[in-house]
Protein backbone atom coordinates (compact mmCIF):
# COMPACT_ATOMS: atom_id res chain seq x y z
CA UNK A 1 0.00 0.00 0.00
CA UNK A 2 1.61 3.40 -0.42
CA UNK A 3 2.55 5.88 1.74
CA UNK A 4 0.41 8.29 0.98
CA UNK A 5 -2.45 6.56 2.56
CA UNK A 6 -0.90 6.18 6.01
CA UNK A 7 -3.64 8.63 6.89
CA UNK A 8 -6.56 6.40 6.59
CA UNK A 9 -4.33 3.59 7.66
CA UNK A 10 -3.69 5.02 10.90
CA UNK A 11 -7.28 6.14 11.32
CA UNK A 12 -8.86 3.14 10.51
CA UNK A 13 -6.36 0.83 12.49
CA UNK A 14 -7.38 2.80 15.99
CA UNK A 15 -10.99 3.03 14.90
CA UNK A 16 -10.27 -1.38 15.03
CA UNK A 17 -7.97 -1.24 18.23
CA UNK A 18 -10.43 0.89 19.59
CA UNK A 19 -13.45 -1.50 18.92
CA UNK A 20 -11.17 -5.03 20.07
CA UNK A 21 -10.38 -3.46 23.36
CA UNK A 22 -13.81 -2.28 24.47
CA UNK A 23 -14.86 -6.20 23.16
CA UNK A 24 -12.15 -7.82 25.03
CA UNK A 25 -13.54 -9.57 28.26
CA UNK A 26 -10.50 -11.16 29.20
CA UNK A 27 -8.66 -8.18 30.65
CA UNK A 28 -9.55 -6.20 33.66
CA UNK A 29 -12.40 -3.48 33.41
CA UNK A 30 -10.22 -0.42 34.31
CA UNK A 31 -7.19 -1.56 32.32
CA UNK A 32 -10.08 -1.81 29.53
CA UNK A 33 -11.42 1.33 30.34
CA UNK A 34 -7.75 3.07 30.48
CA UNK A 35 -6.52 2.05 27.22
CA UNK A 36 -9.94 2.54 25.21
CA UNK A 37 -9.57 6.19 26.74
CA UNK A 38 -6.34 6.88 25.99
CA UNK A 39 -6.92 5.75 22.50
CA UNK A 40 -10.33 7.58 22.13
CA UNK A 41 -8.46 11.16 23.81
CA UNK A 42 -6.63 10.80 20.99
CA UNK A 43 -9.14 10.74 17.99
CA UNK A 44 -11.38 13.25 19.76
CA UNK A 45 -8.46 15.90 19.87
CA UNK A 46 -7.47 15.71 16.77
CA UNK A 47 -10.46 16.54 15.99
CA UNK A 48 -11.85 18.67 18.44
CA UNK A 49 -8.80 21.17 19.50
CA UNK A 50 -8.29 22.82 15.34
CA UNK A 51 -11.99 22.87 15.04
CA UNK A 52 -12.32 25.10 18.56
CA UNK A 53 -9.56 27.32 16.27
CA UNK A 54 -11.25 27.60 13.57
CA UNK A 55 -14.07 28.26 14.49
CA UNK A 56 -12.71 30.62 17.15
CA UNK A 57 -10.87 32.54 14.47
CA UNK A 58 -13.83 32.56 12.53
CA UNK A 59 -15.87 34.29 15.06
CA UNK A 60 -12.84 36.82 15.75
CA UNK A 61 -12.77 37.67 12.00
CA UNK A 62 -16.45 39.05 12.13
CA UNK A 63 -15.97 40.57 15.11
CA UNK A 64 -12.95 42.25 13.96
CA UNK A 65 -14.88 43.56 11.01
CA UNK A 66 -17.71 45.00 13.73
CA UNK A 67 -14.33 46.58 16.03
CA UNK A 68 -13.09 48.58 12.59
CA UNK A 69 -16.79 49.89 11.74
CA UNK A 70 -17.14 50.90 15.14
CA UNK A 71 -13.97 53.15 14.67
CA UNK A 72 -15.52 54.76 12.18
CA UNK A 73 -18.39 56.24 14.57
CA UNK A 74 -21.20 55.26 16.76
CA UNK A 75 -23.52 54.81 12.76
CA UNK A 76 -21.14 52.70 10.99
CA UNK A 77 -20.65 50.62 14.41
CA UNK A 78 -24.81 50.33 14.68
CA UNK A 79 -24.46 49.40 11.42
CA UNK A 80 -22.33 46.97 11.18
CA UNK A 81 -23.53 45.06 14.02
CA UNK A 82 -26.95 44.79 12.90
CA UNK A 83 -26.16 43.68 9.48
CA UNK A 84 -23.82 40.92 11.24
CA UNK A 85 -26.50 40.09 13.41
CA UNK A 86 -29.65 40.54 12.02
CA UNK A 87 -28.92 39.09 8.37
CA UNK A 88 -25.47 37.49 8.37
CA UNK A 89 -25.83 35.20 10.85
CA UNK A 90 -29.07 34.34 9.72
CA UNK A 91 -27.48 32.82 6.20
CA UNK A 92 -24.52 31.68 7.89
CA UNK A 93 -27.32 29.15 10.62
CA UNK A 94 -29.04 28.42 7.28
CA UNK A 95 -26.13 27.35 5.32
CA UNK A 96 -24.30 25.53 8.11
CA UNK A 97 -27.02 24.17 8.96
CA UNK A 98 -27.43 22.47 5.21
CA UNK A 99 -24.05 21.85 4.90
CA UNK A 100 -23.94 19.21 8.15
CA UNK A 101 -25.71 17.26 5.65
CA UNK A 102 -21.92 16.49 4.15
CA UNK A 103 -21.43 16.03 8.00
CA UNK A 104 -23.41 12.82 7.88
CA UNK A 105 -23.07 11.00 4.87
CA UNK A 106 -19.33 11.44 4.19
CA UNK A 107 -18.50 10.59 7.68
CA UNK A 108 -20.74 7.46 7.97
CA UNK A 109 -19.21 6.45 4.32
CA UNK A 110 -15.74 7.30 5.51
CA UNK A 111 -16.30 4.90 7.78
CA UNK A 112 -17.64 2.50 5.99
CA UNK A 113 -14.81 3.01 3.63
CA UNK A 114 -16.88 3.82 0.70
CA UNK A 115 -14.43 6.84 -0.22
CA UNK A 116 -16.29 7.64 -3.61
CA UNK A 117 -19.14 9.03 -2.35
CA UNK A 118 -17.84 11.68 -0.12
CA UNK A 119 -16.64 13.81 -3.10
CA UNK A 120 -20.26 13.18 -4.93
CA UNK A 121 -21.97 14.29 -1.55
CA UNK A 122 -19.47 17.15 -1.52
CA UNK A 123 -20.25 18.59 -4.99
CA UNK A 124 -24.41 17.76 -4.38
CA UNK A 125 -24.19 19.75 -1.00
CA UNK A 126 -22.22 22.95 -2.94
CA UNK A 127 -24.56 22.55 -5.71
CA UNK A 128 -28.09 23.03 -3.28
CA UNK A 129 -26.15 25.65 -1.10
CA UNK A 130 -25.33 27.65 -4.20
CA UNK A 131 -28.95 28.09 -5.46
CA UNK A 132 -30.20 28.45 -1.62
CA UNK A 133 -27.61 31.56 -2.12
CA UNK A 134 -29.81 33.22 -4.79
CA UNK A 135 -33.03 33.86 -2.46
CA UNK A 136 -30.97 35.11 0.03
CA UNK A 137 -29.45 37.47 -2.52
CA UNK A 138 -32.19 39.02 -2.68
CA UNK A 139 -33.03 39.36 0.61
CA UNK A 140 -29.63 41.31 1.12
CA UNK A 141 -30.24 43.50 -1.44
CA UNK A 142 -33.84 44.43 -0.23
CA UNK A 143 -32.08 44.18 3.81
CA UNK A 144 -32.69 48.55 4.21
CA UNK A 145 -36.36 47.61 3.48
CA UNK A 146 -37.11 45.02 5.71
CA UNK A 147 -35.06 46.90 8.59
CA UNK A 148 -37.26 49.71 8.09
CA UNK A 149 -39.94 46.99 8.60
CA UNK A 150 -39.00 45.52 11.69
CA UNK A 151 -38.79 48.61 12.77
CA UNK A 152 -34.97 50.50 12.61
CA UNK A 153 -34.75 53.83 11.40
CA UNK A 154 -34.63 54.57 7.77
CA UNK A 155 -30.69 56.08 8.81
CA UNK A 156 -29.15 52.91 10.16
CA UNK A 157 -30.88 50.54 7.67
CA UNK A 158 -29.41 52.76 4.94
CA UNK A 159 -25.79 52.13 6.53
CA UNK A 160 -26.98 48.60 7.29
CA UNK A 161 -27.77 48.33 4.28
CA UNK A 162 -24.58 49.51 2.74
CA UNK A 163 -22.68 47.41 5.02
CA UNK A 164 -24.94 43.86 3.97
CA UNK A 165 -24.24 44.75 0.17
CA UNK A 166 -20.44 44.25 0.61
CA UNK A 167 -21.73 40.24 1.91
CA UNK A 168 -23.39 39.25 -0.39
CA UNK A 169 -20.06 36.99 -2.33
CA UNK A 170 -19.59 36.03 1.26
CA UNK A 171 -23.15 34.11 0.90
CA UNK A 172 -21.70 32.14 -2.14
CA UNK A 173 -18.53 32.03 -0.15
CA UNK A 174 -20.69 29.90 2.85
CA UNK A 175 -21.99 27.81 0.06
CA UNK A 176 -19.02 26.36 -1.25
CA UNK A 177 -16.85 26.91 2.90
CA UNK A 178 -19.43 24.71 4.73
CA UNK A 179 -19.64 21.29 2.17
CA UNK A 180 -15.48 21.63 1.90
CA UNK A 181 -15.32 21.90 5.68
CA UNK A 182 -17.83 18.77 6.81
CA UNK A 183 -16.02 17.07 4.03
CA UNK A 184 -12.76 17.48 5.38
CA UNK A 185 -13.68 17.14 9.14
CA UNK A 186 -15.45 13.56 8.31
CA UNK A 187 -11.87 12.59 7.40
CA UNK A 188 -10.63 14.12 10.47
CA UNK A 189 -8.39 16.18 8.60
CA UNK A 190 -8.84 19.43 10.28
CA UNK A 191 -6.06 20.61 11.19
CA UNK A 192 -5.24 22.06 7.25
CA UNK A 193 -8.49 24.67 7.97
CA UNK A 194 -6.37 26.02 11.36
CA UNK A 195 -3.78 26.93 9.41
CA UNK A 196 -5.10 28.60 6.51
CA UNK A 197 -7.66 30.09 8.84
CA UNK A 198 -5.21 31.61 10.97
CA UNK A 199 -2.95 32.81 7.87
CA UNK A 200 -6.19 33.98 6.60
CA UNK A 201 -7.12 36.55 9.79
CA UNK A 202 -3.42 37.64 9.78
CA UNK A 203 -4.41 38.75 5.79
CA UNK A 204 -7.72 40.02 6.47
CA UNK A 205 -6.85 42.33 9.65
CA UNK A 206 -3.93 44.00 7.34
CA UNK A 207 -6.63 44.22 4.57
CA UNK A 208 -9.45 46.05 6.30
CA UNK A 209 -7.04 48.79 8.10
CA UNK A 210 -5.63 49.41 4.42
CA UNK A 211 -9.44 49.28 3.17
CA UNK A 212 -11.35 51.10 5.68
CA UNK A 213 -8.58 53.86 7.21
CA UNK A 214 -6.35 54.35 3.89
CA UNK A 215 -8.64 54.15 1.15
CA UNK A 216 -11.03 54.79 2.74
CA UNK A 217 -14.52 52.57 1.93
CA UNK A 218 -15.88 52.70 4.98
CA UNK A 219 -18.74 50.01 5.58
CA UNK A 220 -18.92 49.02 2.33
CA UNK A 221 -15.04 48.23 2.12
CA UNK A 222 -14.96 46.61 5.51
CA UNK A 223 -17.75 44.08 4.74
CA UNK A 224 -16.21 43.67 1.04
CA UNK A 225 -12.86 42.23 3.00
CA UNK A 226 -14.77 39.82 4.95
CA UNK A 227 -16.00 38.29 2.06
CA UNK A 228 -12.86 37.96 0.28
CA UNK A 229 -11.09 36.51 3.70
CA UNK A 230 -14.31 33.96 3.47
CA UNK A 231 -12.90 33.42 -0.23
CA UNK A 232 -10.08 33.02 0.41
CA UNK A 233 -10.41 30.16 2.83
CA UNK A 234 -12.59 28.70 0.15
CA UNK A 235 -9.93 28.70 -2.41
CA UNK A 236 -7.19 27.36 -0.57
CA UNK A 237 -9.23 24.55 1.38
CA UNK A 238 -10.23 23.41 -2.32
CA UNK A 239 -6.58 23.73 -3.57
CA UNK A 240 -5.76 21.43 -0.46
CA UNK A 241 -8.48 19.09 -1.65
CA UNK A 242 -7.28 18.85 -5.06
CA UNK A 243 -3.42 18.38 -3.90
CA UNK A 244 -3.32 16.75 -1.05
CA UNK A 245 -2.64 12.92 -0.80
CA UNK A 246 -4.93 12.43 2.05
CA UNK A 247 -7.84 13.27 -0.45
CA UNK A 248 -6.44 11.02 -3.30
CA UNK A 249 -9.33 8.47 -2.73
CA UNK A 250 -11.96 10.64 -1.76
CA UNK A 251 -11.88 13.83 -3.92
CA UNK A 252 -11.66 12.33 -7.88
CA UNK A 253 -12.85 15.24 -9.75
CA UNK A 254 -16.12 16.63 -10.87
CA UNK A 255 -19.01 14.23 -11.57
CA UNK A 256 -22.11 14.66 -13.45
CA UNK A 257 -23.46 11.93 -11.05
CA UNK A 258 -23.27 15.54 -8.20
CA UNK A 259 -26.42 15.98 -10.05
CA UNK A 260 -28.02 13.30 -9.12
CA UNK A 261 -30.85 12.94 -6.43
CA UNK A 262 -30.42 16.15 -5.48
CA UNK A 263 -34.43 16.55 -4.41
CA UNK A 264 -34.10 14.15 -1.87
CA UNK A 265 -30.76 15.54 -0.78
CA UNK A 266 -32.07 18.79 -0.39
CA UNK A 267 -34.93 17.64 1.84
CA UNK A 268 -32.04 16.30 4.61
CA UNK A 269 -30.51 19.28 3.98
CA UNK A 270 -33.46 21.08 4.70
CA UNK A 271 -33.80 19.28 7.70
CA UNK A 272 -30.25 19.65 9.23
CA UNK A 273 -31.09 23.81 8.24
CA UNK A 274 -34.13 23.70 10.30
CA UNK A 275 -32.24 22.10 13.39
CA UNK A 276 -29.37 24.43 13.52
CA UNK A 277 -31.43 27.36 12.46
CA UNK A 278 -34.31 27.51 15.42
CA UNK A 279 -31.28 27.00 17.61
CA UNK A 280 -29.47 30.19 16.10
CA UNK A 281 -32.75 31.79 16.06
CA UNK A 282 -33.72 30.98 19.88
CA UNK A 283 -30.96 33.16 21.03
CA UNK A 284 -31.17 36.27 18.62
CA UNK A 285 -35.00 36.60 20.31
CA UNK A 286 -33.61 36.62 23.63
CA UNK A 287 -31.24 39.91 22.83
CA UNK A 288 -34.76 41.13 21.04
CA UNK A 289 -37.08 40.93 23.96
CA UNK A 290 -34.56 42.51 25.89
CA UNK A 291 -34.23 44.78 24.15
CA UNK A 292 -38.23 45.91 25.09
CA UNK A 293 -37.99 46.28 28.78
CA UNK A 294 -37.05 49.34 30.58
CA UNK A 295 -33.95 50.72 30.78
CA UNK A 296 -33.35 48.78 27.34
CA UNK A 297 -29.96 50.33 26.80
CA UNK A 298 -28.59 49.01 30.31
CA UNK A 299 -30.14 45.81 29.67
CA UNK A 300 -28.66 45.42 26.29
CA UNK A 301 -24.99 46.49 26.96
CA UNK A 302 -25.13 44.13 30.05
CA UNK A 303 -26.92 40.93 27.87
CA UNK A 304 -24.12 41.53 25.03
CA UNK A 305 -21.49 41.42 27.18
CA UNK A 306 -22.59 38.49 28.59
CA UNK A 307 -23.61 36.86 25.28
CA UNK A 308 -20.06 37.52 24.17
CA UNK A 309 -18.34 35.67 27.07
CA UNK A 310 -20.84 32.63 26.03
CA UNK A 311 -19.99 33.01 22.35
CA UNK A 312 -16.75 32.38 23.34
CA UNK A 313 -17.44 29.45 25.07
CA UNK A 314 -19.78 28.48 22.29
CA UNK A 315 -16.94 27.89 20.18
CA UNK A 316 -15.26 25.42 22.08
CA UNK A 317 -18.33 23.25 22.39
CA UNK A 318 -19.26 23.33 18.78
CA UNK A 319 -15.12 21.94 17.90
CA UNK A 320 -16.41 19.49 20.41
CA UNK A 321 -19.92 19.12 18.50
CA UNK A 322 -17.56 18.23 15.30
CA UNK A 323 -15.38 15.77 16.86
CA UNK A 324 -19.01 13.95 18.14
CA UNK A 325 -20.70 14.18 14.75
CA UNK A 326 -17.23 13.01 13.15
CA UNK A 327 -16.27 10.01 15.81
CA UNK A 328 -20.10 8.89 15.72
CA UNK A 329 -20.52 8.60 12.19
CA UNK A 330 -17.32 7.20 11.50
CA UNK A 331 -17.73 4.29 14.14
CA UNK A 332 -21.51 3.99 12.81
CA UNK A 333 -19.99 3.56 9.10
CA UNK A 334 -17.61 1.05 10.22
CA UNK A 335 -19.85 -0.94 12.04
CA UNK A 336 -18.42 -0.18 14.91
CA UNK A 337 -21.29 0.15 17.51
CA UNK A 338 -19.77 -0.88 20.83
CA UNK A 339 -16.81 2.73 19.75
CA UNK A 340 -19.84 4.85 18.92
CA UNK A 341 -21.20 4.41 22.02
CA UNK A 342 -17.87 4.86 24.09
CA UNK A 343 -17.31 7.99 21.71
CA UNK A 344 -20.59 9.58 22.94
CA UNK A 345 -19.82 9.05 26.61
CA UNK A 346 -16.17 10.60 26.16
CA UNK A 347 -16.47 13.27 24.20
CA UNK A 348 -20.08 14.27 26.38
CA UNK A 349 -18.09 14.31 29.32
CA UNK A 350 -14.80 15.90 28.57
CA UNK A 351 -16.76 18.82 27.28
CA UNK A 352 -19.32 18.89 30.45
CA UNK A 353 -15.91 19.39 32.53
CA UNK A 354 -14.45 22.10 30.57
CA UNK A 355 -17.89 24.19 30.71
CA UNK A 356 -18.08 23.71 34.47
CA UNK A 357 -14.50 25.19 34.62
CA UNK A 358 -15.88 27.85 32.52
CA UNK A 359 -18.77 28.57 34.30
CA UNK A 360 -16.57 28.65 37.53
CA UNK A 361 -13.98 30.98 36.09
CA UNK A 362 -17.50 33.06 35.00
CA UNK A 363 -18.66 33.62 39.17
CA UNK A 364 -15.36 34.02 40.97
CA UNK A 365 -14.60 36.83 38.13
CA UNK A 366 -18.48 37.90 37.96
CA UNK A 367 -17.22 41.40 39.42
CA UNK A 368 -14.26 42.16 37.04
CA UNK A 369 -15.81 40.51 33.57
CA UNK A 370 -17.49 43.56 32.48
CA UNK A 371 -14.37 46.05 32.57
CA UNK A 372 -13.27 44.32 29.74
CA UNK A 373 -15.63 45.44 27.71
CA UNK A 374 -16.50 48.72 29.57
CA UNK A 375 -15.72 50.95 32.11
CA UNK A 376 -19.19 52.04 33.57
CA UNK A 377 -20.27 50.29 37.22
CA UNK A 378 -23.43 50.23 36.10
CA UNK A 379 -22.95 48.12 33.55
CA UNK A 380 -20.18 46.18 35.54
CA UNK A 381 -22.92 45.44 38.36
CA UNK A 382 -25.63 44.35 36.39
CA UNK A 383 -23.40 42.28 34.59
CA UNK A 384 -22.48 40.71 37.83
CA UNK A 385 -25.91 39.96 38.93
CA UNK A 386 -26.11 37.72 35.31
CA UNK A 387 -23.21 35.58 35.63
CA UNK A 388 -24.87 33.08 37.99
CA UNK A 389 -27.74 32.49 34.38
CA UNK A 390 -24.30 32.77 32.17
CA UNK A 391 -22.57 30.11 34.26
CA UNK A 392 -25.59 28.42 33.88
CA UNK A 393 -25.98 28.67 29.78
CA UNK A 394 -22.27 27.63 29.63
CA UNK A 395 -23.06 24.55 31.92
CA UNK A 396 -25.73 23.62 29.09
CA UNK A 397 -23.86 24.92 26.07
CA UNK A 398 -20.84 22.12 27.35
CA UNK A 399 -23.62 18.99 26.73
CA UNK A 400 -26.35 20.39 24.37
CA UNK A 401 -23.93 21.03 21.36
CA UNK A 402 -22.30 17.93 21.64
CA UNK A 403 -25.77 15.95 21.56
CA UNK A 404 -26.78 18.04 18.55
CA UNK A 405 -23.38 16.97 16.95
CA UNK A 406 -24.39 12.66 18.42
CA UNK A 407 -27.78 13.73 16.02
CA UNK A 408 -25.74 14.57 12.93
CA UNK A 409 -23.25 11.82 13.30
CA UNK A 410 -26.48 9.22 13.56
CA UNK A 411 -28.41 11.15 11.15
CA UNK A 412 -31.39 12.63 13.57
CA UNK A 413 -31.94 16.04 12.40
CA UNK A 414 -35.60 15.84 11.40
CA UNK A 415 -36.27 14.19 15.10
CA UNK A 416 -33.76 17.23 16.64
CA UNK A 417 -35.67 19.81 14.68
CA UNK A 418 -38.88 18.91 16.10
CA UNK A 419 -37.51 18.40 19.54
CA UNK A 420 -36.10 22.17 19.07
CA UNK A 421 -39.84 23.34 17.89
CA UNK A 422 -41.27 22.51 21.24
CA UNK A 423 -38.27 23.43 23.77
CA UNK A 424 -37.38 26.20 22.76
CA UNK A 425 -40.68 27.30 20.96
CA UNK A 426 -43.36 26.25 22.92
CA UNK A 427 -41.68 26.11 26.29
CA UNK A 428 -38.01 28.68 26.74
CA UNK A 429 -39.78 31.93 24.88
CA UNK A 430 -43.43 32.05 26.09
CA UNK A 431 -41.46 31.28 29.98
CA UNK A 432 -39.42 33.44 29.40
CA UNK A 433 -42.19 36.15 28.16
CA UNK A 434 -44.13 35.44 31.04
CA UNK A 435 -41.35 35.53 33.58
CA UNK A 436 -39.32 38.94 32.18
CA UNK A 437 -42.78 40.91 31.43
CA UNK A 438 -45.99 39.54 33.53
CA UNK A 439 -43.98 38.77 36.35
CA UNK A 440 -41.23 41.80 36.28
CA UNK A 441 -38.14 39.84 36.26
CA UNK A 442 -36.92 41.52 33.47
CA UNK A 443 -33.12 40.19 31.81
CA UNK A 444 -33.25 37.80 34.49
CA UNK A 445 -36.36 36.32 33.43
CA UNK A 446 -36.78 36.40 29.73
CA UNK A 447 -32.92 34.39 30.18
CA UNK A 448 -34.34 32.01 32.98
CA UNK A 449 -37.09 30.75 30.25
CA UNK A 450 -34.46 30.31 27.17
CA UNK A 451 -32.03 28.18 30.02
CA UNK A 452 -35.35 26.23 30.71
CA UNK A 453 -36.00 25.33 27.63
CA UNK A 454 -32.21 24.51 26.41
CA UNK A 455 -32.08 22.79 29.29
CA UNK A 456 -35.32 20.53 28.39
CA UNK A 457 -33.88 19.70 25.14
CA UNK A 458 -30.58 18.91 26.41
CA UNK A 459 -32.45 16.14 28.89
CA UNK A 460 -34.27 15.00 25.87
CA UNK A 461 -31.28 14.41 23.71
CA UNK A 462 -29.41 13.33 26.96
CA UNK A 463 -32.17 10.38 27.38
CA UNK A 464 -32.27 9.74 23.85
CA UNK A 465 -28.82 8.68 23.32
CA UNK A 466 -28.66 7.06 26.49
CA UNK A 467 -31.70 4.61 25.73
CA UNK A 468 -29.88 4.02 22.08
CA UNK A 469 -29.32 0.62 20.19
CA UNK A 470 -25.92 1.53 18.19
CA UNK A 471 -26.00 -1.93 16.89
CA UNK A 472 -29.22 -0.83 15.55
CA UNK A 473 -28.07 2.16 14.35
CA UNK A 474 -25.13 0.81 12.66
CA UNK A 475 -27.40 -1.69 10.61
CA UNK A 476 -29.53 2.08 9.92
CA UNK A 477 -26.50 3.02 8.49
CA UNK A 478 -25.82 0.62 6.23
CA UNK A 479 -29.12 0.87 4.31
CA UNK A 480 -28.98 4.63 4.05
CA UNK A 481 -25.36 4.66 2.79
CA UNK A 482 -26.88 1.59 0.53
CA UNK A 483 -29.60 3.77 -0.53
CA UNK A 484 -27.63 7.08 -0.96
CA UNK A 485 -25.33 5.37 -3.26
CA UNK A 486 -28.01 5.30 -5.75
CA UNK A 487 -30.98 7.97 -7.89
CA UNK A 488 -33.96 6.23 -6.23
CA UNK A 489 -33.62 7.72 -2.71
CA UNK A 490 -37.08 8.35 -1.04
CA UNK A 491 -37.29 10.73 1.96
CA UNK A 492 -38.15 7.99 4.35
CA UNK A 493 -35.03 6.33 3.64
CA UNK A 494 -32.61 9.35 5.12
């Protein structure tokens, strides 16, 4: 065999050692238990530690883009942050949300070493996210008027507005970033993305202070450099792709057969949207009914700072939601049930005990946190008195992302979508209503509601994957990647 697929070699022979030592029952239980972890630690941190970078450096880029608006004055910084919030992020839940799709099949066919496929499902997922990009085309260009309709002034939609034209090749950029990203983490190779995403922020901070100080663009320019830093992670993932020896068996070229199916492909797709989507969404209304009790200003600078510090934490649980979706649907693919489930207990718990750290870090510095952001006391103090429901969200955020990554890996997004639908939905916002308005418990309240609910779907998803056959769901496995392989795939079947 040569060389050049030690790579899968290697992967595949611990995904085997891995699966022989927790079916040995000749040696002792913690010796068993010791060596399976050892070997598991090591998958789930390759995985997990250059997906919390990218992602991190990700997040930092956008902000970064916000922090050089907001130099330009207290407009262009309005601006800017409610374009990124109130229409980017809203294609970038859609389009991730699609592109976990990739996330499923190419990991569960990695595993089940039917290489092929993942560059067919690769191309079909680019193909659906690159027409979902024309709709939303035109909801950027029309973004001033529906502003104006939910109610901003006709003078920050206009420099919203100006600011959300300069995204719109970042939408096409999402479309092609997401499929090439899933693809690559469902061969574990991630650590490729931390490097060209790191080069890539060194590149784009030099760009937007030449863009937006020397030239001179303003909004317009700033946002323009974001989506050519989006490009050009694009561009050189794909050249990696095309180049790289690790990809030699998965990525063959372009197919015809990409066009294929691609109905029924869009309808998972749809479904993985929907999942990730009402999840993104849950949290944007908690900033906006904040934003509609008194004092709203004092309530909002104190709710963003918080929602910053768990952004932050965010990102390390969604590396860790990658490593699950990746480990799972390997194992799954490989028929490895007996590793699945080991995976899901490992990778559950090491990222439970890094959000309780974090949420202990978040009360002994409770009093200090805010002067990071700000110097007012005001702020600082009610900042303080939300740590205890921050601590609390970061708690959650360390199991529920993970168990929404278990879902992808095993292919559960429709069930997880309507599981989302009725915690967060029908339970966290009309709590959360009641509590912050009816019952005058304002931040404190409208947040106690959205942990309730969060926390109802993480108990949910908790239970679920505990009561789990994964010999069951490897033999589910095999007939979708049987099915997927061919035209005639029905809905029912995915």
């Amino acid at each position: 065999m040569e060389s050049v697929e030690g790579g899968v070699i290697n992967l595949e022979a611990s995904n085997q050692q891995l699966e022989r030592v927790l079916s040995d029952t000749q040696s002792p239980p913690f010796k068993r238990l010791r060596l399976a972890s050892l070997i598991e630690l090591k998958l789930l941190f390759k995985i997990a530690g250059p997906a919390v970078l990218v992602y991190m450096i990700n997040y930092f880029m956008s902000m970064s883009t916000q922090i050089f608006s907001g130099h330009l004055g207290n407009l262009d910084l309005a601006a800017a942050s409610l374009g990124n919030t109130g229409i980017q992020i809203f294609t970038y839940g859609l389009l991730l949300g699609m592109g976990s799709t990739v996330e499923t099949l190419c990991g569960q066919a990695f595993g089940a070493s039917k290489y092929e496929m993942l560059g067919i499902y690769l191309q079909r997922s680019t193909i659906l996210l690159m027409l979902t990009g024309l709709p939303l085309t035109v909801i950027y260009i029309f973004s001033k008027h529906i502003l104006m309709l939910f109610g901003q002034s006709s003078t920050i939609a206009s420099a919203a507005a100006t600011f959300v034209y300069g995204l719109i090749p970042q939408i096409f950029a999402y479309a092609a970033n997401f499929p090439i990203q899933k693809f690559l983490q469902s061969q574990s190779i991630v650590a490729p993305s931390a490097y060209i995403s790191i080069a890539t922020l060194l590149v784009h901070l030099l760009l937007s202070w030449v863009v937006v100080y020397k030239i001179g663009l303003g909004l317009f320019g700033a946002s323009m450099v974001l989506s050519l830093s989006w490009w050009i992670i694009v561009l050189a993932q794909f050249i990696y792709i095309t180049k790289s020896a690790r990809c030699k068996h998965t990525w063959t070229g372009f197919t015809l057969e990409a066009f294929s199916g691609l109905p029924n492909f869009f309808k998972l797709s749809a479904s993985s949207a929907v999942m990730l989507c009402l999840e993104t969404w849950y949290f944007q209304i908690l900033v906006l009914l904040a934003g509609l009790l008194k004092n709203p200003q004092l309530t909002l600078d104190s709710l963003s700072i918080c929602m910053t510090l768990s952004g932050w934490g965010l990102m390390i649980s969604i590396g860790f939601n990658a490593a699950a979706s990746v480990r799972v649907s390997n194992e799954l693919g490989a028929g490895n049930p007996k590793s699945a489930a080991f995976s899901v207990k490992m990778v559950t718990s090491i990222s439970f005990i890094i959000a309780v750290i974090l949420a202990i870090a978040v009360l002994v510095l409770r009093h200090l946190i805010s002067y990071a952001f700000t110097s007012g006391e005001t702020v600082a103090n009610a900042v303080s008195e939300l740590c205890p429901f921050l601590a609390i969200n970061l708690i959650l955020n360390g199991i529920q992302p993970v168990l929404s990554g278990v879902a992808v890996g095993c292919g559960w997004q429709k069930f997880v979508a309507y599981v989302n639908v009725g915690c967060y939905y029908i339970v966290g916002i009309p709590l959360g209503t009641l509590l912050g308005f009816q019952f005058k418990y304002g931040a404190k309240g409208i947040w106690s509601g959205m942990i309730a609910g969060t926390a109802m779907q993480a108990i949910i998803l908790l239970w679920v994957t505990y009561r789990t056959d994964w010999k069951i769901e490897v033999e589910k496995t095999k007939k979708r990647l049987d099915k997927w392989e061919f035209k005639d795939v029905t809905p029912e079947n995915v």
